[in-house]
N, C-alpha and C. Protein backbone atom coordinates (compact mmCIF):
# COMPACT_ATOMS: atom_id res chain seq x y z
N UNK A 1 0.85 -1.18 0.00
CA UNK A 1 0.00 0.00 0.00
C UNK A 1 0.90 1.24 0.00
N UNK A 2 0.45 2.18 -0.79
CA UNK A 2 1.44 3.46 -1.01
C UNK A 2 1.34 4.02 0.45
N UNK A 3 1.97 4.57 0.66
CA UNK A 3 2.08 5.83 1.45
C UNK A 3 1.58 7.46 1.35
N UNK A 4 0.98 8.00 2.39
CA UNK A 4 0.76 9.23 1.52
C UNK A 4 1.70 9.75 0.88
N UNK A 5 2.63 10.37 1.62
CA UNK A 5 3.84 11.16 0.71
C UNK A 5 4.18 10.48 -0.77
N UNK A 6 4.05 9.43 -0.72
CA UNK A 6 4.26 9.14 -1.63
C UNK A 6 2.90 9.17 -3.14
N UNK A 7 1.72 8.92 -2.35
CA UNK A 7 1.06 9.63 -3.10
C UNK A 7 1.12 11.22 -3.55
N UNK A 8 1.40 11.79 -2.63
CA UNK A 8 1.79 13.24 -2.98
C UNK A 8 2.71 13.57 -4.02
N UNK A 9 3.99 12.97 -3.67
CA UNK A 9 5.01 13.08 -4.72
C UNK A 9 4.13 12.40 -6.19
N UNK A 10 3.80 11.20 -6.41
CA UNK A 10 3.20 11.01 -7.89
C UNK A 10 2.58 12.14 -8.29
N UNK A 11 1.76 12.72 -7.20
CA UNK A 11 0.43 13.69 -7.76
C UNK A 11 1.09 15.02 -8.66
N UNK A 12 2.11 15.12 -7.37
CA UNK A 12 3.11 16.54 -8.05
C UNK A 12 3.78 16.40 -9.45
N UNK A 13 4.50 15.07 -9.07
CA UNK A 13 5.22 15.03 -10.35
C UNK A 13 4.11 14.64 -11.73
N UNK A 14 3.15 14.74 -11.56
CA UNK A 14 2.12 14.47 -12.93
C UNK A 14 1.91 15.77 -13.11
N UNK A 15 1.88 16.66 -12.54
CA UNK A 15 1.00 18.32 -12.04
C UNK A 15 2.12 18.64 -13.03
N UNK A 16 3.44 18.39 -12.52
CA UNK A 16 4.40 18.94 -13.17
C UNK A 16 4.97 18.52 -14.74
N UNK A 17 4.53 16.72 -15.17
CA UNK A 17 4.65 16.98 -16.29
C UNK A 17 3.56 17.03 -17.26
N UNK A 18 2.35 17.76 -16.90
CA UNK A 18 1.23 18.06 -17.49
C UNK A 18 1.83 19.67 -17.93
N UNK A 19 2.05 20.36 -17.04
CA UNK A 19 2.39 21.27 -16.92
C UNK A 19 3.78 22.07 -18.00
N UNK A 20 4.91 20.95 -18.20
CA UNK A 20 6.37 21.22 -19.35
C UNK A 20 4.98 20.33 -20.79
N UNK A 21 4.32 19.86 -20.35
CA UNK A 21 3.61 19.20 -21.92
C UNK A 21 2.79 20.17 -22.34
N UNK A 22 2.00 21.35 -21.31
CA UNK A 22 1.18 22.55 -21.71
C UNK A 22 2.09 23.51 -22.12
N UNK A 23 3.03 23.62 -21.57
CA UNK A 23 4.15 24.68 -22.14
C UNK A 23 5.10 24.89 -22.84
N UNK A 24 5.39 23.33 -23.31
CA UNK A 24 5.98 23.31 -24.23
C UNK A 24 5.07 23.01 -25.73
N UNK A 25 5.37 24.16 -26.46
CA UNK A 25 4.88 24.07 -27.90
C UNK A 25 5.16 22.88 -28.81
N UNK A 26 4.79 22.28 -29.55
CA UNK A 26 4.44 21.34 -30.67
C UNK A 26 4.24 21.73 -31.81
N UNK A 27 4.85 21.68 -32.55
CA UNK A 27 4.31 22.10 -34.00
C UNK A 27 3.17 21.24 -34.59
N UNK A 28 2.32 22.14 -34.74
CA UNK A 28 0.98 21.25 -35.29
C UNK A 28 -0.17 21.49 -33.84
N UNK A 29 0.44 21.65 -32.67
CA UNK A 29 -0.78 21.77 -31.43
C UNK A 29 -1.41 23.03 -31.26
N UNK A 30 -2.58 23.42 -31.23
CA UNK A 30 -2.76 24.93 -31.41
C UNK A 30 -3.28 25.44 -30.02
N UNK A 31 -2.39 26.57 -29.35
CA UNK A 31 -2.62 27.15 -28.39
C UNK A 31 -4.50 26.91 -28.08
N UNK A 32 -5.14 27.77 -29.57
CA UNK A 32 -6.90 27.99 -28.96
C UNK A 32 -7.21 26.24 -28.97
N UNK A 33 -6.60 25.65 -29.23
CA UNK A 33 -7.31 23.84 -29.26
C UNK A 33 -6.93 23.74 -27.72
N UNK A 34 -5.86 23.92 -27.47
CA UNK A 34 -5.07 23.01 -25.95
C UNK A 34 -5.91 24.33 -24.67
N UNK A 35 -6.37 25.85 -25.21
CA UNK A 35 -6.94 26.45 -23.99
C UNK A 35 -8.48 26.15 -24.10
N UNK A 36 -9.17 25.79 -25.12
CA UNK A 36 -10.73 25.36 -25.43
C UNK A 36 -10.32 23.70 -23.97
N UNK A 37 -9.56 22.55 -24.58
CA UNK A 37 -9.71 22.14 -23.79
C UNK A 37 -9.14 21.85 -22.18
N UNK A 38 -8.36 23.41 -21.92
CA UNK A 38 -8.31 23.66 -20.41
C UNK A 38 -9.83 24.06 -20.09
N UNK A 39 -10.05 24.72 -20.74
CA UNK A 39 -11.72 25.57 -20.20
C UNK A 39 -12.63 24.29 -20.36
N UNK A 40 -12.81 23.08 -21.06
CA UNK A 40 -13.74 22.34 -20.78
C UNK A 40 -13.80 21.51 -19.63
N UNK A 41 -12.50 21.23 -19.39
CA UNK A 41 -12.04 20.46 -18.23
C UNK A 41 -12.08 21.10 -17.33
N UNK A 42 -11.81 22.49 -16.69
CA UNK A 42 -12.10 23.47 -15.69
C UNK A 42 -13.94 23.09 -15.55
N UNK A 43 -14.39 23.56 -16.87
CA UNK A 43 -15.47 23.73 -16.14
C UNK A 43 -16.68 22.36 -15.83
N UNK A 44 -16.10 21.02 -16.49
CA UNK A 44 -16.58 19.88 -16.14
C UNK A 44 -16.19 19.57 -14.65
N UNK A 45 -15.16 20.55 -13.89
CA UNK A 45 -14.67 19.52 -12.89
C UNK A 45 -13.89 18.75 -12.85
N UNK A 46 -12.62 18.66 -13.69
CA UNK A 46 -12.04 17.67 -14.07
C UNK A 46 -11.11 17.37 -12.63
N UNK A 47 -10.90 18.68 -11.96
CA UNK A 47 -9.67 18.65 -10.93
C UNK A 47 -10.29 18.47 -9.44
N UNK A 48 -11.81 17.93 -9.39
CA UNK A 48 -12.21 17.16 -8.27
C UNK A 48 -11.43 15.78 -7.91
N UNK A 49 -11.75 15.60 -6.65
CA UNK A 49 -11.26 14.58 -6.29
C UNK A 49 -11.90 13.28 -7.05
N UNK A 50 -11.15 11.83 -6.69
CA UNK A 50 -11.94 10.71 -7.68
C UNK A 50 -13.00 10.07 -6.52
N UNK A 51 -13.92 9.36 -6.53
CA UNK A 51 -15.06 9.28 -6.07
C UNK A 51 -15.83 10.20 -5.33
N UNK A 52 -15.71 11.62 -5.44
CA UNK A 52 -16.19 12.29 -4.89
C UNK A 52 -17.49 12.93 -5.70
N UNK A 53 -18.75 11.93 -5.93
CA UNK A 53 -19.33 12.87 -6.66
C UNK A 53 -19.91 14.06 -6.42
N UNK A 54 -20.28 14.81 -4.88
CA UNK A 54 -20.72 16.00 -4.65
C UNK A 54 -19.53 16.89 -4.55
N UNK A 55 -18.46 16.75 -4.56
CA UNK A 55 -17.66 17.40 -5.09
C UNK A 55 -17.33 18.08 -6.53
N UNK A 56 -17.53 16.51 -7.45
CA UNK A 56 -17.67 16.94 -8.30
C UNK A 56 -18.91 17.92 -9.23
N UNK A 57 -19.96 17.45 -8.68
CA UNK A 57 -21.40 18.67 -8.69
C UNK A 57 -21.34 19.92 -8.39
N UNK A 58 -20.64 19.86 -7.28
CA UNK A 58 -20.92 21.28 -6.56
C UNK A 58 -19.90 22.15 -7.18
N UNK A 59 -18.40 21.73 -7.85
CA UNK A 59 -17.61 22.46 -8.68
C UNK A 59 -18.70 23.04 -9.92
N UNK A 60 -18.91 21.65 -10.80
CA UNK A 60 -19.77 22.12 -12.11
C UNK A 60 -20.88 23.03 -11.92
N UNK A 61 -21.81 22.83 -11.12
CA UNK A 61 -22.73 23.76 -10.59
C UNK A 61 -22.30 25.57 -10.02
N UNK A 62 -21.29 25.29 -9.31
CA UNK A 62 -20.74 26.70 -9.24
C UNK A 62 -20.01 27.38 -9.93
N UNK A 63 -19.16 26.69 -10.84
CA UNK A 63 -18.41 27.11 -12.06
C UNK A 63 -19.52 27.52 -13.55
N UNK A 64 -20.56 27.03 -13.19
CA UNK A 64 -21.67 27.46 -14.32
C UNK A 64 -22.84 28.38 -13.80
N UNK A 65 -22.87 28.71 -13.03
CA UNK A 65 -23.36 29.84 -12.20
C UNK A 65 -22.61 31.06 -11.87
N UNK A 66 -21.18 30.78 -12.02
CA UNK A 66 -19.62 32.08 -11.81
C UNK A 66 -20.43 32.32 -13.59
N UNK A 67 -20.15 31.87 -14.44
CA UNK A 67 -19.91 31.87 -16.03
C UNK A 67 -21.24 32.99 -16.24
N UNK A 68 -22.50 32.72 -15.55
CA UNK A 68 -24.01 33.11 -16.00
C UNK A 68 -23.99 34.58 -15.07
N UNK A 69 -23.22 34.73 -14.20
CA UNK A 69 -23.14 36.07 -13.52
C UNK A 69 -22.04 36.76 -14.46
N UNK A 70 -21.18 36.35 -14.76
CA UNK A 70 -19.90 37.04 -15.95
C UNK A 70 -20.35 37.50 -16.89
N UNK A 71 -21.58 36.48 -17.61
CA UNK A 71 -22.09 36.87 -18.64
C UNK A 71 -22.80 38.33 -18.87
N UNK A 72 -23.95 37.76 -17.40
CA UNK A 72 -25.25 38.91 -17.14
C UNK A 72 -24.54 40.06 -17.04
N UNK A 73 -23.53 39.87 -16.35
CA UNK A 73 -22.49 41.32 -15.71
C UNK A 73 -21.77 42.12 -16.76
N UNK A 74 -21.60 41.50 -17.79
CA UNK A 74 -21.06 41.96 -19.22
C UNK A 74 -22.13 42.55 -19.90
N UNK A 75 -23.14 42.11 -19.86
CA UNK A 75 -24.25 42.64 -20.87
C UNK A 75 -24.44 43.34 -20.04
N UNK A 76 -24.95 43.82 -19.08
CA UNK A 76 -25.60 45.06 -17.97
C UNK A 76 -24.55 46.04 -18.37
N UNK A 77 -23.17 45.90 -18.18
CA UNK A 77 -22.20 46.94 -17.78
C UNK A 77 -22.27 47.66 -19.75
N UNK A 78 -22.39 46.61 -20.51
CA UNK A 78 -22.09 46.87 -22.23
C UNK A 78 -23.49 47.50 -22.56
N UNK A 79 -24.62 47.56 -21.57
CA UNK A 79 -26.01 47.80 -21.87
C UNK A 79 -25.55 49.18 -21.37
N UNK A 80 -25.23 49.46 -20.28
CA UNK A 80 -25.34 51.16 -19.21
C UNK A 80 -24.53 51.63 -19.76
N UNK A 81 -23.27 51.61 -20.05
CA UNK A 81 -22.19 52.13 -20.41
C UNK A 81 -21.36 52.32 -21.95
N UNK A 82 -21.48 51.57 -22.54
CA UNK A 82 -21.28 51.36 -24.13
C UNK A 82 -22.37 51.96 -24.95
N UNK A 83 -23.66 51.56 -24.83
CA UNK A 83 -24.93 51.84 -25.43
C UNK A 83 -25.33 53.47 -25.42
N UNK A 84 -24.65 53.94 -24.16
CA UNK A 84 -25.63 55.07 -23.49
C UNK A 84 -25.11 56.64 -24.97
């Protein structure tokens, strides 16, 4: 059976080579392809814990409720201020 720390260390070192694979460029990988799917995975929840499904709900649910106030808040401010 692992150990925590040692779970920790795997976790990091994946964090970290997710991380030189996002930043390092590819010819042929396109920045708007690889940030479309950071933003899908952000906002599915991807970075919940694993069997946690009210975790995982309560991310998607509040991350799509942040998005619908950003929105409303853009059109109000582009309605009063831009329009006038």
């Amino acid at each position: 059976m692992p150990r925590p720390e040692q779970d920790e260390r795997e976790r990091e070192a994946r964090r970290i080579l997710q991380r030189v694979e996002r930043d390092s460029e590819t010819l042929g990988a396109s920045s708007l392809a690889r940030t479309a799917s950071n933003v899908k995975d952000h906002m599915a929840g991807a970075d919940a814990e694993d069997g946690d499904a009210i975790e995982l709900w309560g991310k998607r649910i509040g991350r799509g409720l942040g998005l619908i106030a950003v929105v409303i808040l853009v059109v109000y401010l582009f309605a009063n201020y831009v329009l006038r």
